[in-house]
Every structure is written in C-alpha cells, then in structure tokens.
Protein backbone atom coordinates (compact mmCIF):
# COMPACT_ATOMS: atom_id res chain seq x y z
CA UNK A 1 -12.24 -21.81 16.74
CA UNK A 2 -9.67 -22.47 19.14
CA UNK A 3 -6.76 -22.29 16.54
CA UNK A 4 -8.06 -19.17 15.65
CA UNK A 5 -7.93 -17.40 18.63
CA UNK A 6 -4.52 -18.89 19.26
CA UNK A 7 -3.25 -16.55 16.07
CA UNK A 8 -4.94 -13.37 17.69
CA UNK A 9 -6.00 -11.96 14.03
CA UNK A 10 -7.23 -8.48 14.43
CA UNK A 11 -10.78 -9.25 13.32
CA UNK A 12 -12.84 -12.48 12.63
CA UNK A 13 -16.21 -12.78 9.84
CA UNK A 14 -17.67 -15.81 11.44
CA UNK A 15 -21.21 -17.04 10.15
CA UNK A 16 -22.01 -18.90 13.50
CA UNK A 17 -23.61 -22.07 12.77
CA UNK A 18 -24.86 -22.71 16.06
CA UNK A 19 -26.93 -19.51 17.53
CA UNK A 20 -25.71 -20.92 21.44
CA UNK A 21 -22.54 -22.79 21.00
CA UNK A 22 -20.46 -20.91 19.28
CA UNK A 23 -20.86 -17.99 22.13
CA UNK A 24 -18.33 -18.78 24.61
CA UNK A 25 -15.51 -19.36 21.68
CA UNK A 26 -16.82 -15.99 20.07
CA UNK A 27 -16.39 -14.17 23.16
CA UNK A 28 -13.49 -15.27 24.31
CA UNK A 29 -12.02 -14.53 20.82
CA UNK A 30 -13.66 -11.09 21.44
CA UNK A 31 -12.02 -10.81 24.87
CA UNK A 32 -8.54 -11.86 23.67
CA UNK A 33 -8.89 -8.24 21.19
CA UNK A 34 -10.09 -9.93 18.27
CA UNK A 35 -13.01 -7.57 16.53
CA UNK A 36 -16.21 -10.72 15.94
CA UNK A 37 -18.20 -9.81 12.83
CA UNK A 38 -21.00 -11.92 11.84
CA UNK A 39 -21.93 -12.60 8.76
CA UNK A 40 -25.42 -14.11 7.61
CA UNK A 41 -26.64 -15.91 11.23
CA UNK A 42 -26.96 -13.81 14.15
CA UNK A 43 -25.63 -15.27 17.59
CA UNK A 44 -27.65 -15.82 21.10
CA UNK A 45 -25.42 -13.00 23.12
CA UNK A 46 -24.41 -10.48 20.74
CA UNK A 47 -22.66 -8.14 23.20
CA UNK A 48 -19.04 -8.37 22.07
CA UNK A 49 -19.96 -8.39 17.87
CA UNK A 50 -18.70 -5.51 16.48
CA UNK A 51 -21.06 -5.51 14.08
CA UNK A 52 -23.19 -7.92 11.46
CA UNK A 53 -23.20 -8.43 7.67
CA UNK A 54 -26.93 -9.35 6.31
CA UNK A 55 -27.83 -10.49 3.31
CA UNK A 56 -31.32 -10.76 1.24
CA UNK A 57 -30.60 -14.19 0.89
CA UNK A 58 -33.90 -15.03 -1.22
CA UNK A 59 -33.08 -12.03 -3.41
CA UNK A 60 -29.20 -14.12 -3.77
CA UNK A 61 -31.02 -17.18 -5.01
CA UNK A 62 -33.31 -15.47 -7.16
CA UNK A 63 -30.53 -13.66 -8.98
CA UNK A 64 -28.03 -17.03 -9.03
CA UNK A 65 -31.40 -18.54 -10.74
CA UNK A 66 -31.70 -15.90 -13.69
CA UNK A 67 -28.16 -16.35 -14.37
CA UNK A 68 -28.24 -19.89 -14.92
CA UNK A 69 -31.55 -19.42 -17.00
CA UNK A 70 -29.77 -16.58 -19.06
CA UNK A 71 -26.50 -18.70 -19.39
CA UNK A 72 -28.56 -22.59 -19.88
CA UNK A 73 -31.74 -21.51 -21.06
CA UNK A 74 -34.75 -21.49 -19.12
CA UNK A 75 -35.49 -25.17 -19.72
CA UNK A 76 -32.42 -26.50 -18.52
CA UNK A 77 -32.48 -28.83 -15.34
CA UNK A 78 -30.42 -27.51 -12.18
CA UNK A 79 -29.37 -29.58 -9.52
CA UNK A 80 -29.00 -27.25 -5.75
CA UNK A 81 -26.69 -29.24 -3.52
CA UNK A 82 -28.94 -29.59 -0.54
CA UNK A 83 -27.54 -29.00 3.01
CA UNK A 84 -28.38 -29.74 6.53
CA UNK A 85 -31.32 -26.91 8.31
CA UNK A 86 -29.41 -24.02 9.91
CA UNK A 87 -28.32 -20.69 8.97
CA UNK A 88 -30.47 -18.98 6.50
CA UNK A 89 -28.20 -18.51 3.95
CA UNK A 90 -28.25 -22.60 3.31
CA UNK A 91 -32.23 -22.40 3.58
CA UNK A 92 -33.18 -19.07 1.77
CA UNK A 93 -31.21 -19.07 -0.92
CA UNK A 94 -32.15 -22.69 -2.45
CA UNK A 95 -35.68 -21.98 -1.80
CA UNK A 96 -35.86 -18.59 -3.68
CA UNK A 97 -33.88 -20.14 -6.72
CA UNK A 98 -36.61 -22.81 -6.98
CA UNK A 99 -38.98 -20.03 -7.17
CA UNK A 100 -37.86 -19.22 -10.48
C-alpha cells in the first residue's frame, strides 16, 4: 500500500482484505488526495471512501456455474480453487457455484 500512495494516483479500487488493518494505509492514501473506492469488502472506518462497489457474489457463482455446465455439460467434474476465509467474494461465490 505504501508504494501506492508514494505514486499519488488520483483514485484507488481496493478490496480491503483486512476490515481493521488496512484503515490507517487507506486513509492516509485518502488524506494524501487519493479518491479510496472499495470494491467487494467493506472497511471498519469508512469515512474517507468515496464510495463502494457491491456485488451479488452468490448470483456471480451461480452464473460462472451455468456456463461451465452449458460449455462441459452438466456432468462434467469442476475443480474451485479454494482460498483462505475473508472477503466474501472468495466465500460466496464458490459456495453458490456448488449449489448448482
């Protein structure tokens, strides 16, 4: 995070995989003029985001599922790369696809 606020972009999409940590870096990106965006994860202190991007997440694994049925057949065997617990989009998704 730190070499990103050293480049002073204009605006950052973060998806902040740590809900308390990431706060101080985010704000002081914020602080520095950087517009924070967050995108899929909301943060502890949102008082300098500019704004979030959420996504229906279960809906993004149900739809990733039907094209792989479509495309392999519906019998075909899938492998989902599993991932550590933390923002939803790693937890949803994977779920709703198994749903399928």
């Amino acid at each position: 995070m730190n070499a990103v606020t050293a480049t002073g972009p204009a605006v950052a999409a973060i998806v902040p995989t740590d809900m308390q940590a990431l706060i101080a870096p985010m704000k002081e990106l914020s602080e520095r003029g950087t517009k924070v965006i967050t995108v899929d994860q909301t943060i502890g202190d949102s008082s300098f985001v500019q704004t979030q991007i959420l996504t229906d997440n279960e809906a993004g694994g149900k739809l990733a599922a039907d094209a792989m049925n479509e495309l392999l057949g519906a019998r075909a065997r899938c492998w989902s790369s599993p991932s550590l617990p933390g923002p939803l989009l790693r937890t949803r998704a994977p779920q709703a696809s198994r749903q399928n």
